[in-house]
Protein backbone atom coordinates (compact mmCIF):
# COMPACT_ATOMS: atom_id res chain seq x y z
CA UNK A 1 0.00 0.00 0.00
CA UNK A 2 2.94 2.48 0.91
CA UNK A 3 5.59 1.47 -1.66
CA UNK A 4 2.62 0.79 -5.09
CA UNK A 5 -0.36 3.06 -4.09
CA UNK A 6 1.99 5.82 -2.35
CA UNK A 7 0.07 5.99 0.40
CA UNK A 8 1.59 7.14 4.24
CA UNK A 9 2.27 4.61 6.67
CA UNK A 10 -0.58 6.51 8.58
CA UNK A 11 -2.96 5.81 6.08
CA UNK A 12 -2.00 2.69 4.78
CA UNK A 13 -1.99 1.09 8.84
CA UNK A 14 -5.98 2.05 8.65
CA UNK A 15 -7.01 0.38 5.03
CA UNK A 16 -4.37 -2.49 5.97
CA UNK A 17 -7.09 -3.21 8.88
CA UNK A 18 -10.04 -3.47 6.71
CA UNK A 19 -8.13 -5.43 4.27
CA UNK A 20 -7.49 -7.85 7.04
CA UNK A 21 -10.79 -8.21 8.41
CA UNK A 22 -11.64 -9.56 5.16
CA UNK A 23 -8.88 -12.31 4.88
CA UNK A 24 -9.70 -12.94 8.16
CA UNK A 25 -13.64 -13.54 7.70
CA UNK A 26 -12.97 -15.71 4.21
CA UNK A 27 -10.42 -17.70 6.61
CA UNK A 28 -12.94 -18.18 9.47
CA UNK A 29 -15.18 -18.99 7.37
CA UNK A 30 -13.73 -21.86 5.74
CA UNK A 31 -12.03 -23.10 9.05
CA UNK A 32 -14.99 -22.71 11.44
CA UNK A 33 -16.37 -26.24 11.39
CA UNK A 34 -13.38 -28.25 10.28
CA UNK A 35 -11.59 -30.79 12.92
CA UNK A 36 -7.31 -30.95 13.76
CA UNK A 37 -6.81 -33.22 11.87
CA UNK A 38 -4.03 -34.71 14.70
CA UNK A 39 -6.69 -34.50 17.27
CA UNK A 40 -10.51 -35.59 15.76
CA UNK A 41 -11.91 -34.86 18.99
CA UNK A 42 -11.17 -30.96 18.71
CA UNK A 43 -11.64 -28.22 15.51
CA UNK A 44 -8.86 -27.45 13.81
CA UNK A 45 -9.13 -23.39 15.33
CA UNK A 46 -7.99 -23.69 19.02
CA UNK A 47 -11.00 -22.36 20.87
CA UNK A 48 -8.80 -22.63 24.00
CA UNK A 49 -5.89 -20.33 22.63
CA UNK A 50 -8.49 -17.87 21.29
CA UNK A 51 -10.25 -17.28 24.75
CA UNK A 52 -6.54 -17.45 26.78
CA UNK A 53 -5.02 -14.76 24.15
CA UNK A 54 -8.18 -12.23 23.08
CA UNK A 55 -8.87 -10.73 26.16
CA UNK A 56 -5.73 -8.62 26.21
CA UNK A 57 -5.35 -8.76 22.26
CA UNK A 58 -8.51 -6.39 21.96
CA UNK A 59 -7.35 -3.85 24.72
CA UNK A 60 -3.96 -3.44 22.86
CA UNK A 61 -5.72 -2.87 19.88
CA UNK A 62 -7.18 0.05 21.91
CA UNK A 63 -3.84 1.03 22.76
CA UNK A 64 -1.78 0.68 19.41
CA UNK A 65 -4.48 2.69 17.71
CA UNK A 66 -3.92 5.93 19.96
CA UNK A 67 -0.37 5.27 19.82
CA UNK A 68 -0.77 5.38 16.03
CA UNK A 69 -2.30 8.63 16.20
CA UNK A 70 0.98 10.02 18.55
CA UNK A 71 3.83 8.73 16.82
CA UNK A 72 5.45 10.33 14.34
CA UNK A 73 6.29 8.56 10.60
CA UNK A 74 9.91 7.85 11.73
CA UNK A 75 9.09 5.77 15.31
CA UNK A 76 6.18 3.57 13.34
CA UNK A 77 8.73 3.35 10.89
CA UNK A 78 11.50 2.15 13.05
CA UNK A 79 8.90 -0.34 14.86
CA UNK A 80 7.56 -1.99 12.28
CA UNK A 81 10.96 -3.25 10.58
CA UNK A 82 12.08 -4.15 14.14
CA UNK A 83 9.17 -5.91 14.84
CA UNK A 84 9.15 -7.53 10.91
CA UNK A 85 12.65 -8.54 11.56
CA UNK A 86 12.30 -10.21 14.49
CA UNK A 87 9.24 -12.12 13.47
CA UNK A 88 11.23 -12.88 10.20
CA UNK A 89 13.64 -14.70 11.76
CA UNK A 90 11.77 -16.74 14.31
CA UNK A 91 9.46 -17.42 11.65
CA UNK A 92 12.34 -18.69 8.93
CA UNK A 93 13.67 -21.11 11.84
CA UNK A 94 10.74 -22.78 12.62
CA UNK A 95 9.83 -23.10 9.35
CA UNK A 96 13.40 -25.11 8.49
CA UNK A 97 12.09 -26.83 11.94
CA UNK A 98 9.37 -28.21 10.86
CA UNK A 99 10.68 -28.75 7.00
CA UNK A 100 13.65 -30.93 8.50
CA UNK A 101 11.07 -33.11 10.96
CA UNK A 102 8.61 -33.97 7.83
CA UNK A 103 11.53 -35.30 6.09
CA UNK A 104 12.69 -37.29 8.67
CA UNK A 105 8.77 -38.52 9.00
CA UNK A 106 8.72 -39.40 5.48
CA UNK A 107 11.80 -41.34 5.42
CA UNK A 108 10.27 -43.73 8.54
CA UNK A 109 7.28 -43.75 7.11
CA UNK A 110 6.41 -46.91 4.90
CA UNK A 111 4.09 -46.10 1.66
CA UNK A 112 0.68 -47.98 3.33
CA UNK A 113 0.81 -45.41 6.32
CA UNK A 114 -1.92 -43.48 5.51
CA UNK A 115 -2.07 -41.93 8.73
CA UNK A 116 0.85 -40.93 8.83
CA UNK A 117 0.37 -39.28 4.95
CA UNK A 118 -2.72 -37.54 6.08
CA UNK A 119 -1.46 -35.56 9.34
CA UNK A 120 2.12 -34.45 7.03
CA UNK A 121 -1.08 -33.04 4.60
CA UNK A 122 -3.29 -31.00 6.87
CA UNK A 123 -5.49 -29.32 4.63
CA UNK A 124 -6.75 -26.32 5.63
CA UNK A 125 -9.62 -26.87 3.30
CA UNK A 126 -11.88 -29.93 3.41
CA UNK A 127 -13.70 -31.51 0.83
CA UNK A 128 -15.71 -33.89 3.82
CA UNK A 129 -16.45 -30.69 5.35
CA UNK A 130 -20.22 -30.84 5.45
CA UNK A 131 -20.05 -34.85 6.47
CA UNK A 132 -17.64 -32.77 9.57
CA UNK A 133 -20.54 -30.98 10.63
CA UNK A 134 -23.34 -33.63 10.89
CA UNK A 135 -21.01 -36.13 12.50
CA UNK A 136 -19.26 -33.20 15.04
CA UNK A 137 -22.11 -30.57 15.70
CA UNK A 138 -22.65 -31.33 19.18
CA UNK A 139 -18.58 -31.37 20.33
CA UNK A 140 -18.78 -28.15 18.81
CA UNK A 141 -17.37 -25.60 21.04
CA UNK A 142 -20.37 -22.96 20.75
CA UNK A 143 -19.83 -22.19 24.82
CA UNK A 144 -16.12 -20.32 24.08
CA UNK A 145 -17.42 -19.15 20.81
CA UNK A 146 -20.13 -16.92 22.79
CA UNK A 147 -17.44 -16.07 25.36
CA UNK A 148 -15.13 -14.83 22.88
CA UNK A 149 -18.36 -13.06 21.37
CA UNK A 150 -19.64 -11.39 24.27
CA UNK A 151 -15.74 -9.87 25.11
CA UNK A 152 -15.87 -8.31 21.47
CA UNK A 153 -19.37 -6.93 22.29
CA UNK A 154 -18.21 -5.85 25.52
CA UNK A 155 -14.73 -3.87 24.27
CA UNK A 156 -17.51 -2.29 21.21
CA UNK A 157 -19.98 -1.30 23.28
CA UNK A 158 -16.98 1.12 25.03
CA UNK A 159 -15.49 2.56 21.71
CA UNK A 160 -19.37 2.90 20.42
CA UNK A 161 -20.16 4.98 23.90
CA UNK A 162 -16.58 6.99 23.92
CA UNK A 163 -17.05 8.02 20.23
CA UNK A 164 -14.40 9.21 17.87
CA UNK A 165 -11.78 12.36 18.72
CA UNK A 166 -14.80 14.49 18.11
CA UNK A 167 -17.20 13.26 21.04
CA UNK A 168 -19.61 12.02 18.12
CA UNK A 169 -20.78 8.87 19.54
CA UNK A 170 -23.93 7.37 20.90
CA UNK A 171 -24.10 10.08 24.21
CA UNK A 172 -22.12 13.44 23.82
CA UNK A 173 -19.12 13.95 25.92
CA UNK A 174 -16.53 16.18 25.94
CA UNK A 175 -13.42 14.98 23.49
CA UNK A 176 -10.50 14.01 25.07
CA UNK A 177 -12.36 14.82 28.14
CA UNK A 178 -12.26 12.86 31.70
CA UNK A 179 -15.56 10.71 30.40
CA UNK A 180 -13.61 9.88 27.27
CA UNK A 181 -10.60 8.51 29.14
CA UNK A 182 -12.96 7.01 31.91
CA UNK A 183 -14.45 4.99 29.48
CA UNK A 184 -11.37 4.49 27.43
CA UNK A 185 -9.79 2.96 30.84
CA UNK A 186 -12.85 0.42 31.44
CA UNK A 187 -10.89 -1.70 28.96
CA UNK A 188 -8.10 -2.68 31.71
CA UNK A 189 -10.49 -4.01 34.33
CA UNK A 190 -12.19 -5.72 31.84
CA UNK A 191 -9.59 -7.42 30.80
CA UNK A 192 -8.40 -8.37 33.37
CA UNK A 193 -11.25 -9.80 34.90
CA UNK A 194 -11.61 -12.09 31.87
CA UNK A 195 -8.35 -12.77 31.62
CA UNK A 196 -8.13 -14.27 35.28
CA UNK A 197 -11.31 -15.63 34.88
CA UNK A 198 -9.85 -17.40 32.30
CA UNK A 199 -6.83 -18.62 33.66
CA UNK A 200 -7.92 -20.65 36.73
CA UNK A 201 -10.96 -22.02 34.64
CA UNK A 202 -10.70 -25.80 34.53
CA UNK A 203 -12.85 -25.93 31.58
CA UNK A 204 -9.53 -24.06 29.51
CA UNK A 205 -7.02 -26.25 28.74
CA UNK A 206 -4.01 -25.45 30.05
CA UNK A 207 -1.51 -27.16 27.46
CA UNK A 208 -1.65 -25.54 24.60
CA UNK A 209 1.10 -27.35 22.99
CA UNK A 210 0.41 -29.66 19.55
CA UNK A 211 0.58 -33.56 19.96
CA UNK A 212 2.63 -34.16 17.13
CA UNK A 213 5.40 -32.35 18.80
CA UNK A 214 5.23 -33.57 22.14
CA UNK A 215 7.95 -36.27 21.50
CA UNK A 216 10.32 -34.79 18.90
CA UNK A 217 13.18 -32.98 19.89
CA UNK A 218 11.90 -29.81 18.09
CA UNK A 219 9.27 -29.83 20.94
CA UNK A 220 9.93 -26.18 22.27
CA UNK A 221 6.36 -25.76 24.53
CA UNK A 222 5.96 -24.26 27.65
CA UNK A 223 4.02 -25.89 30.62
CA UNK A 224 0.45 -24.81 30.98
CA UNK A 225 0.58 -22.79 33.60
CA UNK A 226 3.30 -21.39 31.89
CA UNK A 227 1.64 -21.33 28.56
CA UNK A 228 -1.58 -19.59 30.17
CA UNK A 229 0.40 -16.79 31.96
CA UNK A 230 3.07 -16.18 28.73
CA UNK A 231 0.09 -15.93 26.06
CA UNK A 232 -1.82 -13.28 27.86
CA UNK A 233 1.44 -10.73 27.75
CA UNK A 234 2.56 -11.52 24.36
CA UNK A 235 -1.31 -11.06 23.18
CA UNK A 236 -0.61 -7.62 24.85
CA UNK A 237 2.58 -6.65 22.98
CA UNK A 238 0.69 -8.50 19.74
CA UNK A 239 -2.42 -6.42 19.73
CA UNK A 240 -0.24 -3.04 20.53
CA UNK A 241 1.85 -3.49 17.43
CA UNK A 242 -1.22 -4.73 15.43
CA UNK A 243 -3.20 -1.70 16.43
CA UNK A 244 -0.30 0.38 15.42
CA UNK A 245 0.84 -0.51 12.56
CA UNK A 246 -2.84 -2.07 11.07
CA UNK A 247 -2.06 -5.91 10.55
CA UNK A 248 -4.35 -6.85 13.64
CA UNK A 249 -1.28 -8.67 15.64
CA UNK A 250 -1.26 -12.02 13.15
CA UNK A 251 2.10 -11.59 12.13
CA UNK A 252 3.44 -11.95 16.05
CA UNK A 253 1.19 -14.29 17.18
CA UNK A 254 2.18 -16.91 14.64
CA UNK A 255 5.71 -16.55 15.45
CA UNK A 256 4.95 -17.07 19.17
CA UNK A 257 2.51 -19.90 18.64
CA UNK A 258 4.89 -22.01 16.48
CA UNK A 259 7.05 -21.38 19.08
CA UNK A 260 5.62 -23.04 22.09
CA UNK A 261 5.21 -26.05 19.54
CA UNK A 262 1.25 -25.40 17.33
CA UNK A 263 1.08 -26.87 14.26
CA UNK A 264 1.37 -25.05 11.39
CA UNK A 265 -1.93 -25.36 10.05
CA UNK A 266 -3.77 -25.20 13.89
CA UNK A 267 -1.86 -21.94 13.90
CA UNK A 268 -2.56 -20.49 10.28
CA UNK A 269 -6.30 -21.48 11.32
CA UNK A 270 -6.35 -19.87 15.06
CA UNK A 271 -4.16 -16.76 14.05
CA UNK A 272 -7.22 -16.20 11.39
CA UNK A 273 -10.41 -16.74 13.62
CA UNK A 274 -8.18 -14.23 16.52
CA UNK A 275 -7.17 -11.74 13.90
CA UNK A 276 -10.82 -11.15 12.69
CA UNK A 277 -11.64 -9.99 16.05
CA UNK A 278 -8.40 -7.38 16.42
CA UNK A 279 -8.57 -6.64 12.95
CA UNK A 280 -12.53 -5.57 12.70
CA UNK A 281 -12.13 -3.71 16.15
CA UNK A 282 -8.89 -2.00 14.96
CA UNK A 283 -11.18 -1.14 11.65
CA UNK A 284 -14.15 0.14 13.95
CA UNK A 285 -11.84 1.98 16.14
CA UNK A 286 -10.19 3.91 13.32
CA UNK A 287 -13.48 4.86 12.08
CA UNK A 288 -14.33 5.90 15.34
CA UNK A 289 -11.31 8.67 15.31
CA UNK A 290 -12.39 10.50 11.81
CA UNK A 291 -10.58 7.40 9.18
CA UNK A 292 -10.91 9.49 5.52
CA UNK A 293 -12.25 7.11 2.05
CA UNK A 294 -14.26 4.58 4.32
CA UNK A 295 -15.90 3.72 1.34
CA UNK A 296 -12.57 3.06 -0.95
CA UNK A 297 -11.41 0.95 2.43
CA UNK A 298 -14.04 -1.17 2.49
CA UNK A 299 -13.61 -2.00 -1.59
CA UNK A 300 -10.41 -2.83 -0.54
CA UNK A 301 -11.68 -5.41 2.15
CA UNK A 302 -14.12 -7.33 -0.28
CA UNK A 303 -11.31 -8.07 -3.15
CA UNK A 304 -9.05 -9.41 -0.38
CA UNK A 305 -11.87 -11.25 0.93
CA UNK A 306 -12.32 -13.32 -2.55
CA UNK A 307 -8.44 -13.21 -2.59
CA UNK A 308 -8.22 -14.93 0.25
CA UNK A 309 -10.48 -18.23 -0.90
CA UNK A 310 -8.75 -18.35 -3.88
CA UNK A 311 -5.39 -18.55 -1.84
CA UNK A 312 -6.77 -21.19 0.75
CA UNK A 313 -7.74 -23.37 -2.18
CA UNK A 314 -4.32 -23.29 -3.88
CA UNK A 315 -2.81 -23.74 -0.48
CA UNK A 316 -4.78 -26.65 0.42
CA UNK A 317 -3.73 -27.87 -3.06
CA UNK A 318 0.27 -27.87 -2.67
CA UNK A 319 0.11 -29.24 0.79
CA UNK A 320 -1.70 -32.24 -0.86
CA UNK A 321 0.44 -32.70 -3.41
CA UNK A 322 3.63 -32.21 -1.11
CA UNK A 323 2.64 -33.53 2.04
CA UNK A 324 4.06 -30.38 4.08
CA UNK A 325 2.50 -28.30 6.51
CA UNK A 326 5.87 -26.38 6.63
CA UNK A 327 4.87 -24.46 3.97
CA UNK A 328 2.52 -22.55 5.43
CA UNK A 329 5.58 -21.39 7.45
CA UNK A 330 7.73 -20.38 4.69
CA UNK A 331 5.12 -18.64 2.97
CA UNK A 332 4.46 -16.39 6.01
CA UNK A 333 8.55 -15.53 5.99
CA UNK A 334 8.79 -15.00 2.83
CA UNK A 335 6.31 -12.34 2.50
CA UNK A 336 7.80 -10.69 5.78
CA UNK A 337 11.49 -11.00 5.03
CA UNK A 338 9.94 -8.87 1.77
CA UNK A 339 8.05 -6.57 3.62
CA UNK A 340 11.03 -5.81 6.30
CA UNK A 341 13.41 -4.53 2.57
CA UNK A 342 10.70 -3.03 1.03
CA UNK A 343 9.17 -1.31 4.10
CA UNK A 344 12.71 0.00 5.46
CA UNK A 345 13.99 1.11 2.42
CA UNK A 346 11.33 2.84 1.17
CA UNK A 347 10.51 4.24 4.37
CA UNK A 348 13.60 5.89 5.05
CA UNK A 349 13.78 7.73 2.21
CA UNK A 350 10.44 9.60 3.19
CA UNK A 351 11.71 10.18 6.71
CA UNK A 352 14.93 11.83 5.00
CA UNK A 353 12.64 14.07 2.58
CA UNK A 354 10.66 14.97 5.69
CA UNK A 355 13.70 16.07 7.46
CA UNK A 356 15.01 18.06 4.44
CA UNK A 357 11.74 19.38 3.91
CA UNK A 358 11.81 20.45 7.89
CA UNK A 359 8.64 18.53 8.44
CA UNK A 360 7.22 18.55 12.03
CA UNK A 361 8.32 15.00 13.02
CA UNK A 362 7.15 14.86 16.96
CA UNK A 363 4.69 13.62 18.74
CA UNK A 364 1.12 14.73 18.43
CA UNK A 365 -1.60 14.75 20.92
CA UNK A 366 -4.05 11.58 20.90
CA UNK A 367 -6.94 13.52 19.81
């Protein structure tokens, strides 16, 4: 969007949020109702991760989005490559991970193991998946579903009664006024409740990590207590940086979920059905503070919605015809190794024309 359409990094974080929230609803879409395919008792979207992580996802989507609105061109500048970077490389390692255990799988593996074939496929699209529904319905996991519902309802039903930077919103009240931050605050508590909530419920698991890692020496998973306390913080840091920069936190919760040992495809398929929640309420929020062409973002969000089936069926294609989740991992790399050049290069070169041009370049006021 910055590099092709010219856009600033300003305005390209906003439409990169609606853009998202379309990948993200094609995504859920097709995931929704389809079971892990190394655990048929469970759907391949991790119900359990979603409820541990959202929580404080959301409320630092509330934060990155007023941050975005304060920080100059150069510091989201300087961010986001550190942040790309970073994710880059975890993301690059894990991948050869993962690439280097399905060939060792394959080479054990005699021809007639077909189970052992169909978990190295993981499709993220099914062909069965209507036969997945009649047979699964009832272990679906509607119960967390609502949870995680109600906590997006909750976090905007706040942003709907705080308004945008103007005070428009459902009750009028002064902007940037002590109501506006009251309500803006009401996130924390509420988080936090839910979070804890959360955390000692027995009906959450607490070990998040994928069985077909649990006895390879990749395994790199963190006990469940561990696991449940880690998630919450990194969700944190995730949903600032998504709310910042407009990505809706996917690109660092992947990283950190293939770290503690998810499988590729549970991951591509719980990133998705968490991201649509960020995203959209990153997309709301920045509507909420006076967003300019709406209209043209929304376009936007509807050809990357199509774009996105097309992609999950030519995914779901290779992986069958390859047998390797692990590229689902490269794929995410590759386009951030990309993004990290392009984004830095490019970038620079406006901050230097802004400093020639003796360009305010400090921090602004949140409203």
């Amino acid at each position: 969007m910055t590099i092709i359409a010219g856009l600033e990094m300003k305005t390209a974080s906003s439409f990169s949020a609606f853009m998202v929230t379309g990948v993200s609803f094609a995504n859920v879409g097709c995931n929704l109702f389809l079971r892990n395919p190394k655990s048929r008792d469970k759907t391949l979207i991790d119900f359990d991760l979603a409820l541990t992580i959202q929580p404080c996802l959301l409320l630092g989507v509330s934060i990155g989005v007023i941050c975005n609105r304060m920080f100059p061109n150069w510091l989201v500048l300087f961010l986001f490559a550190v942040f790309l970077a970073w994710s880059t490389m975890k993301t690059c390692k894990k991948g050869v991970s993962y690439w280097n255990l399905e060939s060792e799988r394959a080479k054990i593996k005699s021809p007639r193991d077909v189970d052992g074939i169909e978990v190295a496929r993981s499709p993220l699209l099914s062909e069965e998946r209507e036969d997945v529904r009649q047979r699964g319905m009832i272990r679906f996991p509607w119960m967390k579903l609502g949870v995680l519902v109600i906590i997006w309802l909750l976090f905007f039903s706040i942003n709907l009664f705080r308004g945008n930077k103007y005070g428009q919103g459902i009750i009028s009240i002064k902007p940037c006024g002590a109501l506006y931050w009251f309500l803006s605050s009401l996130q924390i508590p509420l988080t936090i409740f839910f979070t804890l909530c959360i955390y000692f419920s027995d009906n959450v698991q607490s070990n998040h990590t994928s069985h077909s890692n649990q006895n390879s020496e990749q395994e790199t998973g963190v006990g469940g207590r561990q696991n449940k306390l880690m998630l919450p913080v990194m969700a944190l840091l995730a949903g600032v940086l998504g709310g910042l920069f407009g990505i809706g936190g996917g690109m660092l919760i992947s990283p950190l979920l293939l770290q503690i040992g998810i499988a590729p495809e549970v991951t591509a398929a719980t990133c998705s059905f968490m991201v649509l929640f960020s995203s959209s309420m990153s997309a709301i929020q920045y509507l909420l503070l006076g967003m300019e062409h709406a209209g043209t973002a929304a376009i936007f969000a509807l050809v990357c919605f199509v774009a996105s089936l097309v992609g999950l069926m030519v995914v779901k294609k290779v992986i069958a015809k390859y047998g390797r989740a692990s590229i689902i991992v490269f794929a995410v790399g590759i386009v951030m190794a990309l993004s990290t050049v392009l984004m830095t290069t490019h970038g620079a070169f406006n901050v230097w024309n802004d400093f020639v041009s003796g360009r305010y370049m400090g921090f602004k006021l949140p409203c």
